[in-house]
PDB file of N, CA and C in Angstrom:
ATOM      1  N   UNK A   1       0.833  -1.192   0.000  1.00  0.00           N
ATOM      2  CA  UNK A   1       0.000   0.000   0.000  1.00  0.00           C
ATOM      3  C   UNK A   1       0.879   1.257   0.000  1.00  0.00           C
ATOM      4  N   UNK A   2       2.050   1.074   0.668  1.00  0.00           N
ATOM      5  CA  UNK A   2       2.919   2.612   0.772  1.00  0.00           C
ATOM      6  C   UNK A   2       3.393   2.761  -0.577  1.00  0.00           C
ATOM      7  N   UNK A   3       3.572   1.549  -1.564  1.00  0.00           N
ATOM      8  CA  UNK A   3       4.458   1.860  -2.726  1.00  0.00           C
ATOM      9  C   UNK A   3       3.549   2.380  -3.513  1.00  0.00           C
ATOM     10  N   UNK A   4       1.928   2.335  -3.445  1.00  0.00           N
ATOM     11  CA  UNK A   4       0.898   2.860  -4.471  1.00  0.00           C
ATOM     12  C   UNK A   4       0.785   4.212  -3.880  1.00  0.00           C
ATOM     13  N   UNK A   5       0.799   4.625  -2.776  1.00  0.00           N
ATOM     14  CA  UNK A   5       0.946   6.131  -2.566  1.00  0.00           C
ATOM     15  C   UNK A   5       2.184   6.942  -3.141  1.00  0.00           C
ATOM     16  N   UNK A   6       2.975   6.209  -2.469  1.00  0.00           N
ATOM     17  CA  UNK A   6       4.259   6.836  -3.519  1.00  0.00           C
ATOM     18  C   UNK A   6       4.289   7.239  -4.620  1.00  0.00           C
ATOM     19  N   UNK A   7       3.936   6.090  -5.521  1.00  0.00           N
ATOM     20  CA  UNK A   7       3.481   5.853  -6.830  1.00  0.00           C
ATOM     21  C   UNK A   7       2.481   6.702  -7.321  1.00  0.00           C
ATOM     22  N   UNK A   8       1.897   7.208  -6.416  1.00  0.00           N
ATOM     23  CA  UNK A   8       0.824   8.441  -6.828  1.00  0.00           C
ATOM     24  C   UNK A   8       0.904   9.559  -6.903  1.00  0.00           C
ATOM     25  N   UNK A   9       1.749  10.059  -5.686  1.00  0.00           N
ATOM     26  CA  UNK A   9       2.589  11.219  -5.121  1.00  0.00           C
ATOM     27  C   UNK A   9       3.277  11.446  -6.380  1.00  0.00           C
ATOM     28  N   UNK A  10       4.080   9.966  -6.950  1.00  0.00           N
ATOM     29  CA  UNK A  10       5.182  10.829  -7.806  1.00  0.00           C
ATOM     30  C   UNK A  10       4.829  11.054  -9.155  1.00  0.00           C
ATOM     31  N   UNK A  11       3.660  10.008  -9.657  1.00  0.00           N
ATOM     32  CA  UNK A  11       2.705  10.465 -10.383  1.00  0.00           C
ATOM     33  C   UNK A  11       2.287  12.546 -10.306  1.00  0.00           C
ATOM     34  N   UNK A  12       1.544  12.648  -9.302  1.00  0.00           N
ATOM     35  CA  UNK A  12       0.821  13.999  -9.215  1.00  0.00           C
ATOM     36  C   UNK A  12       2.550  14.990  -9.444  1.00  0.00           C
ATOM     37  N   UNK A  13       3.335  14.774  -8.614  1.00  0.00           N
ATOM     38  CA  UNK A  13       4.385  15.361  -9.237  1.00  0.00           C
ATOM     39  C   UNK A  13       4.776  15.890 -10.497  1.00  0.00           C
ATOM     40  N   UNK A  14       4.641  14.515 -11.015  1.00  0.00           N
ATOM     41  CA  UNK A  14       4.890  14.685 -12.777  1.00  0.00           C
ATOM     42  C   UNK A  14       3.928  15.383 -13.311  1.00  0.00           C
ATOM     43  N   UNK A  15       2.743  15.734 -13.309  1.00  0.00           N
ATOM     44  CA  UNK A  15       1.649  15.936 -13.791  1.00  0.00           C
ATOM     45  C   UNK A  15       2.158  17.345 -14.454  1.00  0.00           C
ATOM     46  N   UNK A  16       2.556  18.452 -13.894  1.00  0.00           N
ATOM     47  CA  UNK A  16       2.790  19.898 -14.753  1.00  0.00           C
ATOM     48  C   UNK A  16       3.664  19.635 -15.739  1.00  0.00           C
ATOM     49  N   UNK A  17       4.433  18.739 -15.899  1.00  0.00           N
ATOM     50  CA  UNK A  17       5.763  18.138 -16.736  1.00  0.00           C
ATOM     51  C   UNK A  17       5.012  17.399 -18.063  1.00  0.00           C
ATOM     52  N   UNK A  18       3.977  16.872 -17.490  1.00  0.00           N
ATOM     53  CA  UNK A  18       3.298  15.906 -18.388  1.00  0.00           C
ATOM     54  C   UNK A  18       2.224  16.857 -19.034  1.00  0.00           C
ATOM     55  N   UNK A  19       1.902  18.104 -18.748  1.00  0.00           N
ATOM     56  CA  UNK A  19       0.974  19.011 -19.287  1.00  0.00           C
ATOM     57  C   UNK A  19       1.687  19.671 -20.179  1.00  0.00           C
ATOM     58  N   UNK A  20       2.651  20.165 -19.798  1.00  0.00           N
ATOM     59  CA  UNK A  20       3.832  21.067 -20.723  1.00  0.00           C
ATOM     60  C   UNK A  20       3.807  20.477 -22.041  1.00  0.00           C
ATOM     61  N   UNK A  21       4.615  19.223 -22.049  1.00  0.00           N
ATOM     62  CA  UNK A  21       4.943  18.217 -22.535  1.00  0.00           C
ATOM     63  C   UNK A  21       3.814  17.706 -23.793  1.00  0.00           C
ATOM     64  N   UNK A  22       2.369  17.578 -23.263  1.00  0.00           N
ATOM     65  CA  UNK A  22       1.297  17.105 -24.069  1.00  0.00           C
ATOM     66  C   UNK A  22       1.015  18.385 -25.534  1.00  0.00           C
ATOM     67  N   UNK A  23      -0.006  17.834 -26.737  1.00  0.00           N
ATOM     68  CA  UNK A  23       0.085  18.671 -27.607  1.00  0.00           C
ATOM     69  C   UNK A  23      -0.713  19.867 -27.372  1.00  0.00           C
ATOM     70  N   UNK A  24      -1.886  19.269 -26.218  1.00  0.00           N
ATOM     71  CA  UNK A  24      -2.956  20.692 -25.884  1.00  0.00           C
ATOM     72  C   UNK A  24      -2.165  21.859 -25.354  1.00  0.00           C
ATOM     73  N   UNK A  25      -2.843  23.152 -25.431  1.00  0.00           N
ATOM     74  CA  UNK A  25      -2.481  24.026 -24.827  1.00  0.00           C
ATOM     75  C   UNK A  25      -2.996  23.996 -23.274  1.00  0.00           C
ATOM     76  N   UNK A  26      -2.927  24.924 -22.164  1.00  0.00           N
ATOM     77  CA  UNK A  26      -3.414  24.856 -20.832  1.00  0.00           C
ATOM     78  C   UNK A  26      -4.720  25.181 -21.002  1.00  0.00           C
ATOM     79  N   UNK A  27      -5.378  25.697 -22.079  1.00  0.00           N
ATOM     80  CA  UNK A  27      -6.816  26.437 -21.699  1.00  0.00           C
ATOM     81  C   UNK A  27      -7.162  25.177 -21.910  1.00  0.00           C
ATOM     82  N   UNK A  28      -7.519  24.546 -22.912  1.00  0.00           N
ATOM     83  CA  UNK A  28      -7.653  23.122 -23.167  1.00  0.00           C
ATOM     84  C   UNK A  28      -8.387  22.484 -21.740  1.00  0.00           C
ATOM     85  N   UNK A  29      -7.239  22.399 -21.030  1.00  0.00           N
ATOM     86  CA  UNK A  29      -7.152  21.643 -20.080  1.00  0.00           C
ATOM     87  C   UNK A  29      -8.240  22.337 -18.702  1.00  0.00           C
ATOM     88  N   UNK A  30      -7.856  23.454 -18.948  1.00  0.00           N
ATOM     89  CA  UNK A  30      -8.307  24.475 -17.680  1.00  0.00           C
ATOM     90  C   UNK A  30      -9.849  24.291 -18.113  1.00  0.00           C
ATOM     91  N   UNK A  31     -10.818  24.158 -19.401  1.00  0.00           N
ATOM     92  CA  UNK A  31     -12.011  24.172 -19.867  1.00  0.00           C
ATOM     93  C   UNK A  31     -12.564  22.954 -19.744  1.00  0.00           C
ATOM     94  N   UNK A  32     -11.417  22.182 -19.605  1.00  0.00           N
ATOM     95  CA  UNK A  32     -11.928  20.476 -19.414  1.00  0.00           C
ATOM     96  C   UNK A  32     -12.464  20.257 -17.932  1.00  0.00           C
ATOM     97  N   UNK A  33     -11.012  20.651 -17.236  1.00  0.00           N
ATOM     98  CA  UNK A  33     -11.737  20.696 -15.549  1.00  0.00           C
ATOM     99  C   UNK A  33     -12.518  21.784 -15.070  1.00  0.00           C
ATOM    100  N   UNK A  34     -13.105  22.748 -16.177  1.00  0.00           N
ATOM    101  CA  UNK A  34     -14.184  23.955 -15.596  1.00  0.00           C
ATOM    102  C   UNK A  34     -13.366  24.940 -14.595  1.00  0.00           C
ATOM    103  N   UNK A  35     -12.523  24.993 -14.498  1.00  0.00           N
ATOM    104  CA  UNK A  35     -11.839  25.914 -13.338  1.00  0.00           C
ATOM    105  C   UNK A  35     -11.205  26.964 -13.978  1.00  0.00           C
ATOM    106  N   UNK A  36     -10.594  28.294 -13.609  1.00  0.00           N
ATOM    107  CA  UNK A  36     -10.106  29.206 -13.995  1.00  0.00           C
ATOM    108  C   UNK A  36      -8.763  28.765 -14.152  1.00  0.00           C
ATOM    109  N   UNK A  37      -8.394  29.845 -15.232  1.00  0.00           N
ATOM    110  CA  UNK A  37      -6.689  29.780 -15.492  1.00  0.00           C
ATOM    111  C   UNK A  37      -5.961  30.138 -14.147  1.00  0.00           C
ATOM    112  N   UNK A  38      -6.232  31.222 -13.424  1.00  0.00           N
ATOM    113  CA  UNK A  38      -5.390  31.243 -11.878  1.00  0.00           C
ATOM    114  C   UNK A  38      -5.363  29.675 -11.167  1.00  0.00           C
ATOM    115  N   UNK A  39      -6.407  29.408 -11.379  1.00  0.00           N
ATOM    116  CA  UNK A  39      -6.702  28.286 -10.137  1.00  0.00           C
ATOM    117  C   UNK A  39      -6.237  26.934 -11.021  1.00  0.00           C
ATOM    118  N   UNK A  40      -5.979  26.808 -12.320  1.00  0.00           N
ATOM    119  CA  UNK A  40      -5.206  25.825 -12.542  1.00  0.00           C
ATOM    120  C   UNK A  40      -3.527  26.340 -12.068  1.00  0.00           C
ATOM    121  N   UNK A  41      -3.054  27.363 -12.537  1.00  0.00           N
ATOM    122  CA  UNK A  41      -1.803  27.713 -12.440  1.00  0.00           C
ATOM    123  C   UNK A  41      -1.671  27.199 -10.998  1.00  0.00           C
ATOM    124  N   UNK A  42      -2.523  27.540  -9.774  1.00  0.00           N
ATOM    125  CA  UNK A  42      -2.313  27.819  -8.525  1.00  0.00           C
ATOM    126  C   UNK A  42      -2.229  26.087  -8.384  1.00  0.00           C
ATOM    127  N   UNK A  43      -2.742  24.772  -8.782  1.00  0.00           N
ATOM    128  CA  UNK A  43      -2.994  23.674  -8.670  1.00  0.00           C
ATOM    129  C   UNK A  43      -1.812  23.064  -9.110  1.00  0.00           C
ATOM    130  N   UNK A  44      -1.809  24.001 -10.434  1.00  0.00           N
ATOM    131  CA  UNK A  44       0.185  23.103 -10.790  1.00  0.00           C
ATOM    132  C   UNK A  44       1.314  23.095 -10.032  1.00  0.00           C
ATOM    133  N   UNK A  45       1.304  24.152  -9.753  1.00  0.00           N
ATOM    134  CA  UNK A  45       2.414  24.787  -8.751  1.00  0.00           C
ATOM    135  C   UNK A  45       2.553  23.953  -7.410  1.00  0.00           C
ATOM    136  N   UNK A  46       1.427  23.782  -6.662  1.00  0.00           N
ATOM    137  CA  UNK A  46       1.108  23.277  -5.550  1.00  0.00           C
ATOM    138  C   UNK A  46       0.771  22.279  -5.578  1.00  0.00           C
ATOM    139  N   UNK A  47       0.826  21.174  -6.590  1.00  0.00           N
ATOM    140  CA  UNK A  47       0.081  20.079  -7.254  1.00  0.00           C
ATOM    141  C   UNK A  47      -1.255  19.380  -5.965  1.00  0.00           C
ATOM    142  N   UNK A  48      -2.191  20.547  -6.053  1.00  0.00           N
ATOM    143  CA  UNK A  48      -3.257  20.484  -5.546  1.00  0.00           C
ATOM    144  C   UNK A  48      -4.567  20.082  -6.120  1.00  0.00           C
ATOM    145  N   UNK A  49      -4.418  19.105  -7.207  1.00  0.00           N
ATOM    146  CA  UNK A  49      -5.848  18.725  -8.043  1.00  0.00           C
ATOM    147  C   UNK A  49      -6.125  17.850  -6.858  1.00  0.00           C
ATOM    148  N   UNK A  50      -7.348  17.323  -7.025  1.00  0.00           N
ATOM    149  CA  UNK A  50      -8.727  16.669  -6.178  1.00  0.00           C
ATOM    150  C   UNK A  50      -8.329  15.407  -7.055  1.00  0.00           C
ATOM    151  N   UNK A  51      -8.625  14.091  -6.747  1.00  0.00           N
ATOM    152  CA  UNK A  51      -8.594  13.034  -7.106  1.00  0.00           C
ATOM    153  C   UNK A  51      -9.710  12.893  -8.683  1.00  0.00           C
ATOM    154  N   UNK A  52     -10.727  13.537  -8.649  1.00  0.00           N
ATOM    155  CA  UNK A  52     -11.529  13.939  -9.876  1.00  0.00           C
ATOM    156  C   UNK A  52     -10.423  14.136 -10.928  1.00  0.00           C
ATOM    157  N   UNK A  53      -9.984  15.140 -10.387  1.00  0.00           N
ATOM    158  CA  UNK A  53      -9.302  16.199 -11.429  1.00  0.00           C
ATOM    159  C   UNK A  53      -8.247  15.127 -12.039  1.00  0.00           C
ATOM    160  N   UNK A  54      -7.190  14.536 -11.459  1.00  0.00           N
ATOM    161  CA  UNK A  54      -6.548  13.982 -11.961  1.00  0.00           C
ATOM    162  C   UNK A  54      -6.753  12.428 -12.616  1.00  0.00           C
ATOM    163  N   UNK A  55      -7.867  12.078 -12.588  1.00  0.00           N
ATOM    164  CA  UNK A  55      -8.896  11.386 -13.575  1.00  0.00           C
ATOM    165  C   UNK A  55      -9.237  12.030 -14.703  1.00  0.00           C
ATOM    166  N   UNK A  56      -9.217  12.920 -14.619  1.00  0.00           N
ATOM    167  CA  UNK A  56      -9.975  13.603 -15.870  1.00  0.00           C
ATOM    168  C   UNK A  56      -8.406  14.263 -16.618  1.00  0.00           C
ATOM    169  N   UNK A  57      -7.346  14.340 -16.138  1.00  0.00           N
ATOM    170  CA  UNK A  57      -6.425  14.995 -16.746  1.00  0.00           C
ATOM    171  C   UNK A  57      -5.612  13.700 -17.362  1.00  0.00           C
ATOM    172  N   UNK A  58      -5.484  12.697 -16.401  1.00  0.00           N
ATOM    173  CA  UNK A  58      -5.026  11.957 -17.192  1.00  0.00           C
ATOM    174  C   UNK A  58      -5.818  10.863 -17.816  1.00  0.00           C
ATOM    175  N   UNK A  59      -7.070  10.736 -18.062  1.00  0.00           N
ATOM    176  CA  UNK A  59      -7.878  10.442 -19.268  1.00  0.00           C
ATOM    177  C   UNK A  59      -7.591  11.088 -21.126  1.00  0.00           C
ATOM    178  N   UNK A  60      -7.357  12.853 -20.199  1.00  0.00           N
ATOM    179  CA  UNK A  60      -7.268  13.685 -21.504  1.00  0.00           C
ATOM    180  C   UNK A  60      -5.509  13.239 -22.168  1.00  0.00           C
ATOM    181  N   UNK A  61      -4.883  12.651 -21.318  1.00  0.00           N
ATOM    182  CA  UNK A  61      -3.122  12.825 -21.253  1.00  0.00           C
ATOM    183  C   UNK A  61      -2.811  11.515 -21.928  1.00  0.00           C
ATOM    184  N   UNK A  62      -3.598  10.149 -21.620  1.00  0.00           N
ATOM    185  CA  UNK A  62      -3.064   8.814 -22.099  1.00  0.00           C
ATOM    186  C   UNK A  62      -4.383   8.377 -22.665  1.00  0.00           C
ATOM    187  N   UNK A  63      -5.116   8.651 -23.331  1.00  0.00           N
ATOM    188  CA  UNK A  63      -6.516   8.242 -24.344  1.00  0.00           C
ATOM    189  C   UNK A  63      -6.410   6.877 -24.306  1.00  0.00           C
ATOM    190  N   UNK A  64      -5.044   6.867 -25.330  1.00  0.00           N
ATOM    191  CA  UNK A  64      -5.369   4.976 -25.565  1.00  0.00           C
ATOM    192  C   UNK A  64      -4.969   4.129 -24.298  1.00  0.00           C
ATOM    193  N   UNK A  65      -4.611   4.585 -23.466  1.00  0.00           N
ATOM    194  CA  UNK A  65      -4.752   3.448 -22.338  1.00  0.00           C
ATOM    195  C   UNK A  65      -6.029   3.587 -21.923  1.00  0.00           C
ATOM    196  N   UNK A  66      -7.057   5.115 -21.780  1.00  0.00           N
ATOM    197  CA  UNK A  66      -8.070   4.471 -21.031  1.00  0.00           C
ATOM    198  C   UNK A  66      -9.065   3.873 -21.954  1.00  0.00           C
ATOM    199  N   UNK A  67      -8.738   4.138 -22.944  1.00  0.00           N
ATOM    200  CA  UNK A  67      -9.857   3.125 -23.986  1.00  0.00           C
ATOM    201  C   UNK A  67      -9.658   1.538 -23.759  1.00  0.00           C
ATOM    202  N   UNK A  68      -7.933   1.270 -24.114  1.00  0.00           N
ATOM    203  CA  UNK A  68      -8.095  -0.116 -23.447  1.00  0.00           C
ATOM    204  C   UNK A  68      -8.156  -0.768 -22.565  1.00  0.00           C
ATOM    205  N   UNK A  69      -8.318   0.383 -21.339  1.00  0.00           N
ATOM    206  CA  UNK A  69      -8.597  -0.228 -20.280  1.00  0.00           C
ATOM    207  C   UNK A  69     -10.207  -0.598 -20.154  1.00  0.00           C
ATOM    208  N   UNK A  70     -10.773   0.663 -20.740  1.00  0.00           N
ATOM    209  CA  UNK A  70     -12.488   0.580 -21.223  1.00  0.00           C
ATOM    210  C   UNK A  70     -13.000  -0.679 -21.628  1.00  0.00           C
ATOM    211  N   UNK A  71     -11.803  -1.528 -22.539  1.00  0.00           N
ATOM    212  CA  UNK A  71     -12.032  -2.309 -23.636  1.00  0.00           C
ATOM    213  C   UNK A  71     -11.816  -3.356 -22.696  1.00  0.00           C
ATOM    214  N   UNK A  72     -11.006  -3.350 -21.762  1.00  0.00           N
ATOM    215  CA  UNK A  72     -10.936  -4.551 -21.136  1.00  0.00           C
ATOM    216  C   UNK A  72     -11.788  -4.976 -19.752  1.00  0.00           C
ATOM    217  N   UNK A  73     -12.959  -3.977 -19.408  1.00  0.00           N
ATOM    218  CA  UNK A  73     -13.291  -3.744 -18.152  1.00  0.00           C
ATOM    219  C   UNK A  73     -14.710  -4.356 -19.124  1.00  0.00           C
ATOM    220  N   UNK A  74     -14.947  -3.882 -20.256  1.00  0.00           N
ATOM    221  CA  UNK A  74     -16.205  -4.452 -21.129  1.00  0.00           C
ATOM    222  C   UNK A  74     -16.370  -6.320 -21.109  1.00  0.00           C
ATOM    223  N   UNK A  75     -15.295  -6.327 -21.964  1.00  0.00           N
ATOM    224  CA  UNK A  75     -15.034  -7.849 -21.944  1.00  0.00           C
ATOM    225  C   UNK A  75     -15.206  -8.114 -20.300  1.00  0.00           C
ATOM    226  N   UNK A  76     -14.766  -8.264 -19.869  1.00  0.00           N
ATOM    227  CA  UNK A  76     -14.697  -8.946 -18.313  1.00  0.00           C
ATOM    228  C   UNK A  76     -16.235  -8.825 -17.778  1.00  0.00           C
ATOM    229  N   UNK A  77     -16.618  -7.908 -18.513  1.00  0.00           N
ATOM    230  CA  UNK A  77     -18.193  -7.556 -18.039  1.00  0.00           C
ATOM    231  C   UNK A  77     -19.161  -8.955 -18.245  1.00  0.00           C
ATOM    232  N   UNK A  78     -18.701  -8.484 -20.170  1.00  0.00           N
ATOM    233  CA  UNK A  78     -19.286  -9.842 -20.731  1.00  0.00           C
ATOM    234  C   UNK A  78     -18.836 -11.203 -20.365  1.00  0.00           C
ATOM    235  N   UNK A  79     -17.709 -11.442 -19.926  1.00  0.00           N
ATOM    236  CA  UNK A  79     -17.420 -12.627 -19.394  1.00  0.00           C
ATOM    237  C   UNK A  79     -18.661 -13.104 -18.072  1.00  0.00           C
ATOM    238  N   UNK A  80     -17.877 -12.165 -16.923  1.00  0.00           N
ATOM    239  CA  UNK A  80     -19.382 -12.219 -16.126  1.00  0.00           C
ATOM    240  C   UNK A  80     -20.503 -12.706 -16.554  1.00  0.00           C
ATOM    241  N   UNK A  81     -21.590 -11.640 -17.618  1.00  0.00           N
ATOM    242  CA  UNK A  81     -22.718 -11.806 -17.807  1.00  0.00           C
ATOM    243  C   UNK A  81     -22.860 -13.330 -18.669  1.00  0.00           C
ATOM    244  N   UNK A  82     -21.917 -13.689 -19.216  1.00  0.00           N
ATOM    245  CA  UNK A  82     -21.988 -15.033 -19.649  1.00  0.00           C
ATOM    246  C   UNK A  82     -22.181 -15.762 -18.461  1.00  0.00           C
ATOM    247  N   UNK A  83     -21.400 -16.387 -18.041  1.00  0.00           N
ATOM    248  CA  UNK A  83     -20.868 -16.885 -16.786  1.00  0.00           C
ATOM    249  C   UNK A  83     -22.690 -17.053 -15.865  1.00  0.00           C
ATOM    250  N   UNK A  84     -22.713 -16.307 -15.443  1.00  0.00           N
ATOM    251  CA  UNK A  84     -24.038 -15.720 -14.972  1.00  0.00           C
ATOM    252  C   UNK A  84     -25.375 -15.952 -15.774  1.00  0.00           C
ATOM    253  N   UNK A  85     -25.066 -16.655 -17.179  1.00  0.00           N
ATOM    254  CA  UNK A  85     -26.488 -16.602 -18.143  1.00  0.00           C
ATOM    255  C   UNK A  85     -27.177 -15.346 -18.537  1.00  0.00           C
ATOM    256  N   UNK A  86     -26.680 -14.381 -18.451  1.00  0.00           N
ATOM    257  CA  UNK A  86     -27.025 -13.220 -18.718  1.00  0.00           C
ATOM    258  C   UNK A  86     -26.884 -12.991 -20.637  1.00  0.00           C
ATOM    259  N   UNK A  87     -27.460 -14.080 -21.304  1.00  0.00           N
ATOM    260  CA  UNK A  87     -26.676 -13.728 -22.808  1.00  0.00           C
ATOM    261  C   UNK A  87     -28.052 -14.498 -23.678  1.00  0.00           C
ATOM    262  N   UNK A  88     -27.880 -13.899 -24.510  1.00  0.00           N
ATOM    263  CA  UNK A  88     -29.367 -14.048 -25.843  1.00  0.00           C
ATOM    264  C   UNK A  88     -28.710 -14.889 -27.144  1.00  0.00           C
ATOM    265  N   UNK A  89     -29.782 -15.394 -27.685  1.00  0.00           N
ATOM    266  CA  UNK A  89     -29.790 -15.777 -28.502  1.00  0.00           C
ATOM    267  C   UNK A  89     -29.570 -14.838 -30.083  1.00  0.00           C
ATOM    268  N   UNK A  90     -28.560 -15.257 -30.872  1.00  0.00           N
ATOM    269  CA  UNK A  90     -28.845 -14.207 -32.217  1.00  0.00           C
ATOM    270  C   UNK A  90     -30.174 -13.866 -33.001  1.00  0.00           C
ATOM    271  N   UNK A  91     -30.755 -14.792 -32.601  1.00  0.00           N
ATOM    272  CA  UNK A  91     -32.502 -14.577 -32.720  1.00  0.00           C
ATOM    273  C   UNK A  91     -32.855 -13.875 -32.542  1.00  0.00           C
ATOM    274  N   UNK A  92     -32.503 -13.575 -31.003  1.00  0.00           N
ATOM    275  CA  UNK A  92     -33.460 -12.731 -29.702  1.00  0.00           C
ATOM    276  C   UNK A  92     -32.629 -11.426 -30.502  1.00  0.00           C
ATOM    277  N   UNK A  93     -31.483 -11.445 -30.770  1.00  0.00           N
ATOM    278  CA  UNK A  93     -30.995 -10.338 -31.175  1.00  0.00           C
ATOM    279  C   UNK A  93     -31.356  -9.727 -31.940  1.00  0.00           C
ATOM    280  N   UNK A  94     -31.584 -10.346 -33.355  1.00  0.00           N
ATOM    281  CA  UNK A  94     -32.025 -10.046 -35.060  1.00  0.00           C
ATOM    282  C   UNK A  94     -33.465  -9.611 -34.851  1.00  0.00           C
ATOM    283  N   UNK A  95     -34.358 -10.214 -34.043  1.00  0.00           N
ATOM    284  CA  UNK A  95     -35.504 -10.107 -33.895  1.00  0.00           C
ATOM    285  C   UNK A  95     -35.299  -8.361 -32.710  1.00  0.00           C
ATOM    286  N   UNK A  96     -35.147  -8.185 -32.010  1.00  0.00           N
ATOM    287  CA  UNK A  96     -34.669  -6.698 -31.218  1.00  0.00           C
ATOM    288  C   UNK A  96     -34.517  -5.716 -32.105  1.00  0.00           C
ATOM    289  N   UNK A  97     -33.243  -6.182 -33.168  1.00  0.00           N
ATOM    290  CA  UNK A  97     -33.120  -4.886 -34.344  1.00  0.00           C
ATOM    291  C   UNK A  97     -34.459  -4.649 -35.180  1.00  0.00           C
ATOM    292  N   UNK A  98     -34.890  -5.854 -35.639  1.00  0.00           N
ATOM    293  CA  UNK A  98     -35.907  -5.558 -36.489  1.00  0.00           C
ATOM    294  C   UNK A  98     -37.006  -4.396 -36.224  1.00  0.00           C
ATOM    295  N   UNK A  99     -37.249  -4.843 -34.445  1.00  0.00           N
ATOM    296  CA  UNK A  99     -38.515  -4.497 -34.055  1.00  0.00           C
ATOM    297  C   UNK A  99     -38.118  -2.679 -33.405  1.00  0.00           C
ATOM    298  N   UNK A 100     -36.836  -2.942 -33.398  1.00  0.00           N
ATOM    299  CA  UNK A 100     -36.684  -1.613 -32.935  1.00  0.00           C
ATOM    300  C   UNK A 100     -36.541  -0.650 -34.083  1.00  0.00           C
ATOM    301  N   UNK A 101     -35.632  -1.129 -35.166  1.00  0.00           N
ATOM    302  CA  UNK A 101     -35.304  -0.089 -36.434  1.00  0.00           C
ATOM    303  C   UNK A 101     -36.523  -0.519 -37.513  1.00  0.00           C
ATOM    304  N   UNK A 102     -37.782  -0.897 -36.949  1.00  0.00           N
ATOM    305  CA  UNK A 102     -38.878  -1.660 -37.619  1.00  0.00           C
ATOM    306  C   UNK A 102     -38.299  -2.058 -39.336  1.00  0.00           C
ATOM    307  N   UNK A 103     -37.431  -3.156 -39.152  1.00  0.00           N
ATOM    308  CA  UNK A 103     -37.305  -3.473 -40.583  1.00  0.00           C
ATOM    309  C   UNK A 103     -37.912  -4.324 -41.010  1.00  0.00           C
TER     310      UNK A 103
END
């Protein structure tokens, strides 16, 4: 548990390095988390984001990891819902589209 705090700490550290660094500009970023340009500046400096915030910054910072992480949290879903009987027939399926896109 101490090495994932660490690991976080030195994470949030990096974070103004990793903003610089990225192709967006800061407003970008400052419009993403709704907050003013002072109060991001004041957050970098002090690396004072809220646990939100740095969800949402580094969503905007590594895309394709959180897609495949998206991609892999799906599958596991569907594994579950298999697992569980939670799963239809291509019938039940073909017959759903029809009735919904009335073809």
């Amino acid at each position: 548990m101490i090495a994932l705090v660490k690991e976080y700490n030195s994470y949030i550290e990096s974070l103004p390095k990793l903003i610089e660094n990225s192709d967006y500009k800061l407003d970008f970023f400052v419009n993403k988390l709704n907050i003013s340009k002072p109060t991001m500046y004041r957050k970098l400096r002090e690396n004072a984001f809220t646990s939100h915030e740095v969800e949402i910054l580094t969503a905007l910072l590594f895309p394709k990891e959180v897609y495949k992480n998206e991609m892999l949290e799906n599958i596991e879903r569907g594994r579950q819902d298999y697992r569980e009987g939670r799963t239809k027939t291509s019938k039940e399926v073909r017959d759903f589209i029809k009735e919904k896109y009335k073809l």
